[in-house]
N, C-alpha and C. Protein backbone atom coordinates (compact mmCIF):
# COMPACT_ATOMS: atom_id res chain seq x y z
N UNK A 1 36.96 -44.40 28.35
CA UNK A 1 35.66 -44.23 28.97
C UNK A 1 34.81 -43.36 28.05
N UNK A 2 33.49 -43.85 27.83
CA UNK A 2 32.56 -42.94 26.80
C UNK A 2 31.94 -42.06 27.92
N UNK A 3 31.93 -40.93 27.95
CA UNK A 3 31.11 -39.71 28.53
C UNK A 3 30.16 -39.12 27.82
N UNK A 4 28.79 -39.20 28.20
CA UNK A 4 27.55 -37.90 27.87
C UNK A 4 27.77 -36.45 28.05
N UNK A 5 27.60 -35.87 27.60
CA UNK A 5 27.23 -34.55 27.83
C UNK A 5 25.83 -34.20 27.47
N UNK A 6 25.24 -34.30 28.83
CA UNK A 6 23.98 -34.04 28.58
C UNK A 6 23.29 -32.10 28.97
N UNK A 7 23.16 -31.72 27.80
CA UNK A 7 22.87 -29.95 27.88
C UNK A 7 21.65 -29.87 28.17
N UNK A 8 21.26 -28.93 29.10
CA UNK A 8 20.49 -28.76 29.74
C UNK A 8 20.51 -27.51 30.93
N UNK A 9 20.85 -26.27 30.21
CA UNK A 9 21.06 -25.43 30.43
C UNK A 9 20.20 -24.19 30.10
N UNK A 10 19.09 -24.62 29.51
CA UNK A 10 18.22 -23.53 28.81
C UNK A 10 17.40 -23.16 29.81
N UNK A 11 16.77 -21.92 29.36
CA UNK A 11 15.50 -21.21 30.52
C UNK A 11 14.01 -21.95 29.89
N UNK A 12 14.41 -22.66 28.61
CA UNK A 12 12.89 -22.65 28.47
C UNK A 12 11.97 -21.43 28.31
N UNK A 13 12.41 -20.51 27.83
CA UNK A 13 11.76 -19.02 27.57
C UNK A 13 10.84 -19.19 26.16
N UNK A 14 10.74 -20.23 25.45
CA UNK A 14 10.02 -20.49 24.12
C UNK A 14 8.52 -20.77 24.81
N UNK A 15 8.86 -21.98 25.61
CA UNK A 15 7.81 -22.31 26.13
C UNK A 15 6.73 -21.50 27.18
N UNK A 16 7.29 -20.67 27.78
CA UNK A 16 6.58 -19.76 28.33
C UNK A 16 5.53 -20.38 29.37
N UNK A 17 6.81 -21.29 29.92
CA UNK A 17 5.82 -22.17 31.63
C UNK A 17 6.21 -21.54 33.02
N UNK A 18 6.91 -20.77 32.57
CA UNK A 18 7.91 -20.24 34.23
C UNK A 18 8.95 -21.22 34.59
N UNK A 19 8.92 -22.24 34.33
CA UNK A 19 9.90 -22.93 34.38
C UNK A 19 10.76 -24.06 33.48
N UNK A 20 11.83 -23.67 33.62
CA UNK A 20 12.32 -24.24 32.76
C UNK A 20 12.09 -25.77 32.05
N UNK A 21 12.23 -26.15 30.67
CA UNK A 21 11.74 -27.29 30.40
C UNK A 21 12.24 -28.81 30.93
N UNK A 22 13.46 -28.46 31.08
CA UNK A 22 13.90 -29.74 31.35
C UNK A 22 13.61 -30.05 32.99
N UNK A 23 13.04 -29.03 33.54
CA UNK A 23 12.36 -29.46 35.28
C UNK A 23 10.96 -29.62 34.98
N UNK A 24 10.45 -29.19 33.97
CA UNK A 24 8.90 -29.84 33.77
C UNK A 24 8.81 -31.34 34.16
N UNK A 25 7.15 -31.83 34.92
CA UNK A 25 7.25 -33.02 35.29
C UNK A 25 6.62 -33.65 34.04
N UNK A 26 6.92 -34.93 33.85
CA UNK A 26 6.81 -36.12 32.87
C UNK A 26 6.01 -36.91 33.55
N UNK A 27 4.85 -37.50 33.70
CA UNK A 27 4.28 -38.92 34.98
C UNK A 27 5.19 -38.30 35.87
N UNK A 28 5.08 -37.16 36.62
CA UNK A 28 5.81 -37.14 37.80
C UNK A 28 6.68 -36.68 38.27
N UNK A 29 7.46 -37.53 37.28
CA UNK A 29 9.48 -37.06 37.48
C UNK A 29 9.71 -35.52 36.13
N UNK A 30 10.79 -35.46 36.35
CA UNK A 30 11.26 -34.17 35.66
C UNK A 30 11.84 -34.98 34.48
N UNK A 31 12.00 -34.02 33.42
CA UNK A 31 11.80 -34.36 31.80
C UNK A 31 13.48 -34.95 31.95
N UNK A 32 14.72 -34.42 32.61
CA UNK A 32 15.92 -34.32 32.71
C UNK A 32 16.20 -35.51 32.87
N UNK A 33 15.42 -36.13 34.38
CA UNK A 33 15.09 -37.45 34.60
C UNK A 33 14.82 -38.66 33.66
N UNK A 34 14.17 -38.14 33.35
CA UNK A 34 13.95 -39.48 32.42
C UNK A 34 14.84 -39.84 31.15
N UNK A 35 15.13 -38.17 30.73
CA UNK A 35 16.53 -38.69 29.98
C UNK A 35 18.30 -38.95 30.40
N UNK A 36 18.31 -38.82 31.60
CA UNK A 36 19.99 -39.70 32.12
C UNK A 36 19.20 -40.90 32.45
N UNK A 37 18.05 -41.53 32.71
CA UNK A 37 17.40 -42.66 32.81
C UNK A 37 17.78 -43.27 31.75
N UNK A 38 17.87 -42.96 30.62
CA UNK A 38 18.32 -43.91 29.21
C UNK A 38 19.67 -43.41 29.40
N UNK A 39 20.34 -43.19 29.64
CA UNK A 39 21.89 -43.13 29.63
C UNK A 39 22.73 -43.86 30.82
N UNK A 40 21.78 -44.32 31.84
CA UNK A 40 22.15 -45.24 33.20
C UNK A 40 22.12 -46.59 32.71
N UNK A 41 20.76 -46.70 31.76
CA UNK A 41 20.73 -48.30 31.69
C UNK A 41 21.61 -48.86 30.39
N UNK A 42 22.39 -47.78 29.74
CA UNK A 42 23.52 -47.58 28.27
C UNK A 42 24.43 -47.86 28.62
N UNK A 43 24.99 -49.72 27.96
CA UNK A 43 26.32 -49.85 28.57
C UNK A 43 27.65 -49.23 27.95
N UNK A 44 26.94 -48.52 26.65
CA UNK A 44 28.09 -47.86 26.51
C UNK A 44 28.74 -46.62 26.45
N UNK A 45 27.57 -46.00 27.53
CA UNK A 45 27.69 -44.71 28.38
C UNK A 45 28.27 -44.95 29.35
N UNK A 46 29.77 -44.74 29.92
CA UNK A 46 30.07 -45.09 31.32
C UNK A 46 30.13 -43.43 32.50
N UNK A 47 30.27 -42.85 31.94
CA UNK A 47 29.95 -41.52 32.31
C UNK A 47 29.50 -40.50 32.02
N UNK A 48 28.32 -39.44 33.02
CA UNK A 48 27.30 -38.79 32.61
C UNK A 48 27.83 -37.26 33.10
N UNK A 49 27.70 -36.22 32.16
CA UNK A 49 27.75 -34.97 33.05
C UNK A 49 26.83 -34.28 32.35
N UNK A 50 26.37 -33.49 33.78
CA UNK A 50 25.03 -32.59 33.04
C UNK A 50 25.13 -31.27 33.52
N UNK A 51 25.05 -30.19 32.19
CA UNK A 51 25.23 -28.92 32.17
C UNK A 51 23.84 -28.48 32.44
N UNK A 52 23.33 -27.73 33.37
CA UNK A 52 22.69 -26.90 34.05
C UNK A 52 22.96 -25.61 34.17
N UNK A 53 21.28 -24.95 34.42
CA UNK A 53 21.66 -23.40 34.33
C UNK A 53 22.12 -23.39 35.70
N UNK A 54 22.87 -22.04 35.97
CA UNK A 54 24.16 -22.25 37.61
C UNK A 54 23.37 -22.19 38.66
N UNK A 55 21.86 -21.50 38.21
CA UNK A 55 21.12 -21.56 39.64
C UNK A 55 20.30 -22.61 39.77
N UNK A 56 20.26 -23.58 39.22
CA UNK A 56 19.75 -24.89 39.38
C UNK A 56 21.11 -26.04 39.83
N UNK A 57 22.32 -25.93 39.79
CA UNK A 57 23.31 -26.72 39.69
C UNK A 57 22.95 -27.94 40.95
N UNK A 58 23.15 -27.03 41.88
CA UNK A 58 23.20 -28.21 43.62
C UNK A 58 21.99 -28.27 43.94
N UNK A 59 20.91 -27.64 43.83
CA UNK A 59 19.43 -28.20 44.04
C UNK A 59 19.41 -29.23 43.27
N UNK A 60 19.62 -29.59 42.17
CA UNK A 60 19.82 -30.75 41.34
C UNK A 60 20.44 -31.92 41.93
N UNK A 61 21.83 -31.69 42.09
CA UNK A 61 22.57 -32.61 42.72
C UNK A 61 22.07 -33.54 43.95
N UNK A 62 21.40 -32.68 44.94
CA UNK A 62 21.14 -32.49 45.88
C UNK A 62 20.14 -34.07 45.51
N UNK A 63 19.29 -33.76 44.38
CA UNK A 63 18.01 -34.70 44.67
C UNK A 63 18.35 -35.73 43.91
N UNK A 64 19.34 -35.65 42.97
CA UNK A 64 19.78 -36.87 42.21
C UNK A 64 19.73 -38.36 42.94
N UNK A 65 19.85 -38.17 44.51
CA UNK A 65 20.61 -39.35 44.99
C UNK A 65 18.88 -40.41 45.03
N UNK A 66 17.46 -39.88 44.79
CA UNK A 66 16.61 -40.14 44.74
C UNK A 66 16.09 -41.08 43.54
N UNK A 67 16.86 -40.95 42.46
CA UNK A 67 16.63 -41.16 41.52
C UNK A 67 17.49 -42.06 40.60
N UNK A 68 18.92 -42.42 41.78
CA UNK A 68 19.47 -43.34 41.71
C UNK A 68 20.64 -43.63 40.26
N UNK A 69 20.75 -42.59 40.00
CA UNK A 69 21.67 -42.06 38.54
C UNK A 69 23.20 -42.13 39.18
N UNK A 70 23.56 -43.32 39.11
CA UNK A 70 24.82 -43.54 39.36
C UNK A 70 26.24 -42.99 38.60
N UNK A 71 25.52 -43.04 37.03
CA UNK A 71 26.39 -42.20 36.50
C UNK A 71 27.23 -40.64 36.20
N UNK A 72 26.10 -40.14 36.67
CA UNK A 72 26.09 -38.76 36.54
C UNK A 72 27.51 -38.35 37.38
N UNK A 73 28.51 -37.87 37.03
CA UNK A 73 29.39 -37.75 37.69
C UNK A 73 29.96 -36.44 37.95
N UNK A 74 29.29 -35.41 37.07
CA UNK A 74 29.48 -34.14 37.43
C UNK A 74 28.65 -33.12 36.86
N UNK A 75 28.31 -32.44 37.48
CA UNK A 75 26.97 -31.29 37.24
C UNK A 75 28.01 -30.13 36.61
N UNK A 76 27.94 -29.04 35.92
CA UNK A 76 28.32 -28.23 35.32
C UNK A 76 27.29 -26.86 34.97
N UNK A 77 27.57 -25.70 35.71
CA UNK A 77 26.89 -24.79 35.32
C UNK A 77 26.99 -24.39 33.53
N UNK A 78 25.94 -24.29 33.22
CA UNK A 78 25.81 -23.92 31.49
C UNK A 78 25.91 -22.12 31.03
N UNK A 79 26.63 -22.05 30.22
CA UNK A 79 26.71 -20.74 29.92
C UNK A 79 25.90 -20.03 28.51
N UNK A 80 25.98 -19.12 28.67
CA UNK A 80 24.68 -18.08 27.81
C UNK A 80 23.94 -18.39 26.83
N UNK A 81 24.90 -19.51 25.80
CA UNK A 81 24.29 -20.02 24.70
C UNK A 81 24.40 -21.55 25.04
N UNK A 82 24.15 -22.20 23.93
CA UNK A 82 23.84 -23.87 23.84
C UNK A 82 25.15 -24.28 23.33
N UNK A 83 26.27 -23.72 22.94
CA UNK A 83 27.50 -23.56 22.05
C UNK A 83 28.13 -23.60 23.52
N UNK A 84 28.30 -22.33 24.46
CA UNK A 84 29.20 -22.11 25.55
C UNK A 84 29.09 -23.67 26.65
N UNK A 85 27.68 -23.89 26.96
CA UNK A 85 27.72 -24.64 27.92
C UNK A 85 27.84 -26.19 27.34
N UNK A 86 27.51 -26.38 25.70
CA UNK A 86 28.56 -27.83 25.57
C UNK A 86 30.44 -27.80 25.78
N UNK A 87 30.69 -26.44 25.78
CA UNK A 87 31.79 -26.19 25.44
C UNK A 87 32.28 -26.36 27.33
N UNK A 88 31.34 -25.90 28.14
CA UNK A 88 32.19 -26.32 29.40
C UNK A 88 31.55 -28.07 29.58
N UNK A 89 30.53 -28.16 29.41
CA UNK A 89 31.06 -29.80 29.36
C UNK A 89 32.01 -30.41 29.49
N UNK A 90 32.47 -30.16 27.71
CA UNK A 90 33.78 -31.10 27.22
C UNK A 90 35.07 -30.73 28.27
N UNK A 91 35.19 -29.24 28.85
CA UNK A 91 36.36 -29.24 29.66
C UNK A 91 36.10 -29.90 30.86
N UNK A 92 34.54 -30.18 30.92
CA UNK A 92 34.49 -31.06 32.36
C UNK A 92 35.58 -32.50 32.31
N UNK A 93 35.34 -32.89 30.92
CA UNK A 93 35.71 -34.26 30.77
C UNK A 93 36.78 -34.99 31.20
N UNK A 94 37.73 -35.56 31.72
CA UNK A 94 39.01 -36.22 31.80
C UNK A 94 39.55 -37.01 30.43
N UNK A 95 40.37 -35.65 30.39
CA UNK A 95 41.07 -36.11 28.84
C UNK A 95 41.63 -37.32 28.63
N UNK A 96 42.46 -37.78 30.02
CA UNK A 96 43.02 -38.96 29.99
C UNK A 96 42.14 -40.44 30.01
N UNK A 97 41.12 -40.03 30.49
CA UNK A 97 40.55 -41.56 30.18
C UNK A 97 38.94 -41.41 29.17
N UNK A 98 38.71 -40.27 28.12
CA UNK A 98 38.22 -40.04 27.41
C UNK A 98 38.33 -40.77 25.99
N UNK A 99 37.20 -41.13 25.53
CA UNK A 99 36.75 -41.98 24.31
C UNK A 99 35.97 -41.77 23.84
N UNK A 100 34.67 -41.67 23.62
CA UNK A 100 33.94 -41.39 22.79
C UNK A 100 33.03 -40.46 23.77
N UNK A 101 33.06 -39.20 22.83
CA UNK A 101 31.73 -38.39 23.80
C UNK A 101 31.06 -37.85 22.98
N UNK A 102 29.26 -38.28 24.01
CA UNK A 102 28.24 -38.37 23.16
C UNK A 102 27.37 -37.12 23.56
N UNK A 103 26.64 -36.31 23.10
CA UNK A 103 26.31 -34.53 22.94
C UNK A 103 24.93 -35.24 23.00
N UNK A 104 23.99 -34.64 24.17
CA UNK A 104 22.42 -34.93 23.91
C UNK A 104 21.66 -33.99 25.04
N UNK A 105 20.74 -33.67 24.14
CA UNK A 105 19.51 -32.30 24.42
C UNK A 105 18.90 -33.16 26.04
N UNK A 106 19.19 -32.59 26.60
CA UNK A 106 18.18 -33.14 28.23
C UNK A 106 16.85 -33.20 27.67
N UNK A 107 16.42 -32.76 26.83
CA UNK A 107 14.88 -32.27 27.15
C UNK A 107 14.57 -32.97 26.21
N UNK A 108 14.74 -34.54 25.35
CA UNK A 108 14.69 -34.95 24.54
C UNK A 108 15.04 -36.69 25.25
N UNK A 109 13.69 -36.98 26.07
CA UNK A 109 13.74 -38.26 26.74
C UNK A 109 13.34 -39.80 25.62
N UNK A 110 13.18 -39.23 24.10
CA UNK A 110 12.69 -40.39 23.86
C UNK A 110 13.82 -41.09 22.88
N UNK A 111 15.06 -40.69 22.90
CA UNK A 111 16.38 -41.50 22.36
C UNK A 111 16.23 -43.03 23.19
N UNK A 112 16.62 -43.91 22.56
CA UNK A 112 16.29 -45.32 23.19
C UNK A 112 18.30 -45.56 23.12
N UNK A 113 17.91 -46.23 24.59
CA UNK A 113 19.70 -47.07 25.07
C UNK A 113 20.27 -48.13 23.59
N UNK A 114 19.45 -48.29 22.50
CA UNK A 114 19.82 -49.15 21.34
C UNK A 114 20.45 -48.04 20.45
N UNK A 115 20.16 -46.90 20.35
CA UNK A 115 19.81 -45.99 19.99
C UNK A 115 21.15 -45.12 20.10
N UNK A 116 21.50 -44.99 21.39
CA UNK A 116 22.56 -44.36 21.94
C UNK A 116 24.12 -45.40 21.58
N UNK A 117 23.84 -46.52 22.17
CA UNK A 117 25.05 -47.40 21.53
C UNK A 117 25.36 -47.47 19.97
N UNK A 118 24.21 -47.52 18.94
CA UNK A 118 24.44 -47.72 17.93
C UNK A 118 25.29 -46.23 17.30
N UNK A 119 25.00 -45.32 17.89
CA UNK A 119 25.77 -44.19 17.42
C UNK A 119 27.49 -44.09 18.07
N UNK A 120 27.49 -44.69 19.66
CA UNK A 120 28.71 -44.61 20.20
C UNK A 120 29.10 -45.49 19.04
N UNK A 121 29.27 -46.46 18.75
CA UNK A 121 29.73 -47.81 18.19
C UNK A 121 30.65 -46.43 16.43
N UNK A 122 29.48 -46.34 15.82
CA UNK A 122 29.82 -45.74 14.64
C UNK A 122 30.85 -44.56 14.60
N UNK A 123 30.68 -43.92 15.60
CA UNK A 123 31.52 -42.87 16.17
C UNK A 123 32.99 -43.56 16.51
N UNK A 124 33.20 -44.50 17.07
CA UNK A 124 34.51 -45.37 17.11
C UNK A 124 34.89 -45.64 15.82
N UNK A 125 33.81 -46.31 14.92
CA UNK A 125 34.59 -46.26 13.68
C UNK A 125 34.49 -45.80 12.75
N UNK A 126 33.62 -44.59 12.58
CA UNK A 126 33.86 -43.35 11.84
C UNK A 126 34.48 -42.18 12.05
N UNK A 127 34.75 -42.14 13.44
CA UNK A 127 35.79 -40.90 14.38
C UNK A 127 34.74 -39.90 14.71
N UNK A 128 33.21 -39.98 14.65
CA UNK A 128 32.54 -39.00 14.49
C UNK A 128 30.92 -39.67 13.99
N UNK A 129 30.18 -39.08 14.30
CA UNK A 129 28.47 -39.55 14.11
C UNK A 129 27.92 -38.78 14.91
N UNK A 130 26.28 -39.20 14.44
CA UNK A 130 25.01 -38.02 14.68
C UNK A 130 23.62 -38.75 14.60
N UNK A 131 23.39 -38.77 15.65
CA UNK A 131 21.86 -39.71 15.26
C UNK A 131 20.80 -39.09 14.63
N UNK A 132 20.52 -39.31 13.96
CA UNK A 132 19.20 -38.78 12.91
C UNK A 132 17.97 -39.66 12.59
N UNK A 133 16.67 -38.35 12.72
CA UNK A 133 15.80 -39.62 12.10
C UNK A 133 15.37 -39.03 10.82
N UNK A 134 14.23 -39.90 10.12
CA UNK A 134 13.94 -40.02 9.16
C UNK A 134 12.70 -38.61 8.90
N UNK A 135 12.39 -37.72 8.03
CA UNK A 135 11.33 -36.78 8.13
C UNK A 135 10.56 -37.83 7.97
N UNK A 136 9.56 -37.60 8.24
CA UNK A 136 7.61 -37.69 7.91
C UNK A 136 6.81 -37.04 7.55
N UNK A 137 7.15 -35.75 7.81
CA UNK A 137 5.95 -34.71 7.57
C UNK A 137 6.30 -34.31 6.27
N UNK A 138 5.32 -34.07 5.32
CA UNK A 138 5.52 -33.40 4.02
C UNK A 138 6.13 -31.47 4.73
N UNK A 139 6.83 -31.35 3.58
CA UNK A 139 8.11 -30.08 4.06
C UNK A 139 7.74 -29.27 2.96
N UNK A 140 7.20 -28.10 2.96
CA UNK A 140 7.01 -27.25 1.86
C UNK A 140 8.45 -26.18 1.92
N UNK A 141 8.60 -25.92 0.96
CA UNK A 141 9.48 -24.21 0.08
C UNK A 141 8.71 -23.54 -0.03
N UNK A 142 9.04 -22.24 1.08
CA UNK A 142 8.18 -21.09 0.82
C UNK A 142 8.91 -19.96 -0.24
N UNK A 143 8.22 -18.84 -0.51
CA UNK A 143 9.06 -17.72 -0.85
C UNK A 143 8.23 -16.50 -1.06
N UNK A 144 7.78 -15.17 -0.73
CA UNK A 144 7.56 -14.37 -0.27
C UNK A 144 6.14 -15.21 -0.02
N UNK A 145 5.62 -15.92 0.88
CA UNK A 145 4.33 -16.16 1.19
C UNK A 145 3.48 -17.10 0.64
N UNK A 146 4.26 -17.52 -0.75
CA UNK A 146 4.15 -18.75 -1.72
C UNK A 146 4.72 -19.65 -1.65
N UNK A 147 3.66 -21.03 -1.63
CA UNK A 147 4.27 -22.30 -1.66
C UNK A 147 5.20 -22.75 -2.86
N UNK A 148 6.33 -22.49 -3.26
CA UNK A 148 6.93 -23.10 -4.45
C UNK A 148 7.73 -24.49 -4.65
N UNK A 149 7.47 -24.96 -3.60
CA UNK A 149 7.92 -26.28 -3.75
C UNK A 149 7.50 -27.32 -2.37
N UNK A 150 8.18 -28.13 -2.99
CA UNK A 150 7.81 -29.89 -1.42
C UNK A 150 9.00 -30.30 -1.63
N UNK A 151 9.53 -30.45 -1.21
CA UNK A 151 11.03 -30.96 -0.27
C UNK A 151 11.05 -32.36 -0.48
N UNK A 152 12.00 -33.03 -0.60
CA UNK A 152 11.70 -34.78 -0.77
C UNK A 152 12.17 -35.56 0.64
N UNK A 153 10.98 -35.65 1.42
CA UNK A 153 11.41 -35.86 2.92
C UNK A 153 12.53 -37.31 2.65
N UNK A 154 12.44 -38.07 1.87
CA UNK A 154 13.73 -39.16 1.78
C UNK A 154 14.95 -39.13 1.59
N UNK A 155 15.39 -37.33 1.34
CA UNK A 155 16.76 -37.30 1.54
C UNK A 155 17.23 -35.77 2.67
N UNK A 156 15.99 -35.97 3.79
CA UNK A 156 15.92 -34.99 5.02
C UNK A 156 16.13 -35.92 6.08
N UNK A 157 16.60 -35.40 6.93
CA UNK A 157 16.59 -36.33 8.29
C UNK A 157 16.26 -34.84 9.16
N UNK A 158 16.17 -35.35 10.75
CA UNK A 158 15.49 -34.84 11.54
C UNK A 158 17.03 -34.77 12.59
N UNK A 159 17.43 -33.66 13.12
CA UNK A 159 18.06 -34.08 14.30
C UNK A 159 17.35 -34.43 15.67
C-alpha cells in the first residue's frame, strides 16, 4: 500500500495571518483541502495521513466527512519541528502493508495527481525520488552586499 504523509503541522508564524496557513481559505475551502483533494483522485496514493498541529487534530477530523476524503486514514498530531512531525507520520504508518511513502507540504495544493504517480512509480524503481521543478527566475550570488555572480538556473531545480 503507498501512503502520503501529508505535513501540515506548522503555525504559519511567517505569514503573520493569525492563522495558520494550511486553514487559510482557497475559493472557500481550506488550502489543506485542496491538497488531499489531489491525493484522493491519485491512484497511486491508497492511503492518506495528515500531521496536524495537536490543537487542530479532531476539529479537523470532525469536518473531513464534508469534504468527502476517503482516504485520509489517520490524523496525527505534529511535533515542534517539520523533521519531528514527518517523523510521527512514518510511525503512523503500517509497516506491514507499507510500500512506497510519499512526504508532501499540505500547504502546497498545486502538485498535479500525474505528478504524484510519476514520482511514486520512480521511487519503486529507484528505491527513492523527489519531485522537482525546473528554476525560472534568474538566481544571483551575493557576497558582502555584492552581486558576484548568476547561478545557471538549468542545473537548479526548485523543491
Amino acid at each position: 500500500m503507498n501512503t502520503a504523509i501529508i505535513a501540515a503541522a506548522g503555525s504559519g508564524a511567517r505569514m503573520a495571518s493569525g492563522r495558520a496557513k494550511q486553514f487559510l481559505l482557497l475559493d472557500g475551502t481550506p488550502i489543506i483541502v485542496h491538497t488531499l483533494r489531489l491525493f484522493e483522485v491519485c491512484d497511486d496514493v491508497h492511503e492518506v495521513i495528515v500531521v496536524l498541529p495537536p490543537d487542530h487534530a479532531s476539529q479537523f477530523l470532525a469536518s473531513l466527512a464534508g469534504y468527502g476524503l476517503r482516504k485520509v486514514g489517520r490524523i496525527v498530531p505534529g511535533g515542534a519541528t517539520r523533521t519531528e512531525s514527518v517523523h510521527r507520520g512514518l510511525l503512523a504508518i503500517r509497516s506491514a502493508t507499507a510500500e512506497v511513502v510519499v512526504i508532501h507540504d499540505g500547504v502546497r495544493p498545486f502538485v498535479t495527481p500525474q505528478e504524484i504517480s510519476q514520482t511514486v512509480v520512480a521511487a519503486r524503481e529507484h528505491g527513492a525520488a523527489i519531485l522537482v521543478a525546473s528554476a525560472v527566475d534568474t538566481i544571483k550570488r551575493v557576497s558582502a552586499g555584492s552581486v558576484i555572480g548568476t547561478l545557471d538556473r538549468n542545473v537548479l531545480r526548485l523543491l
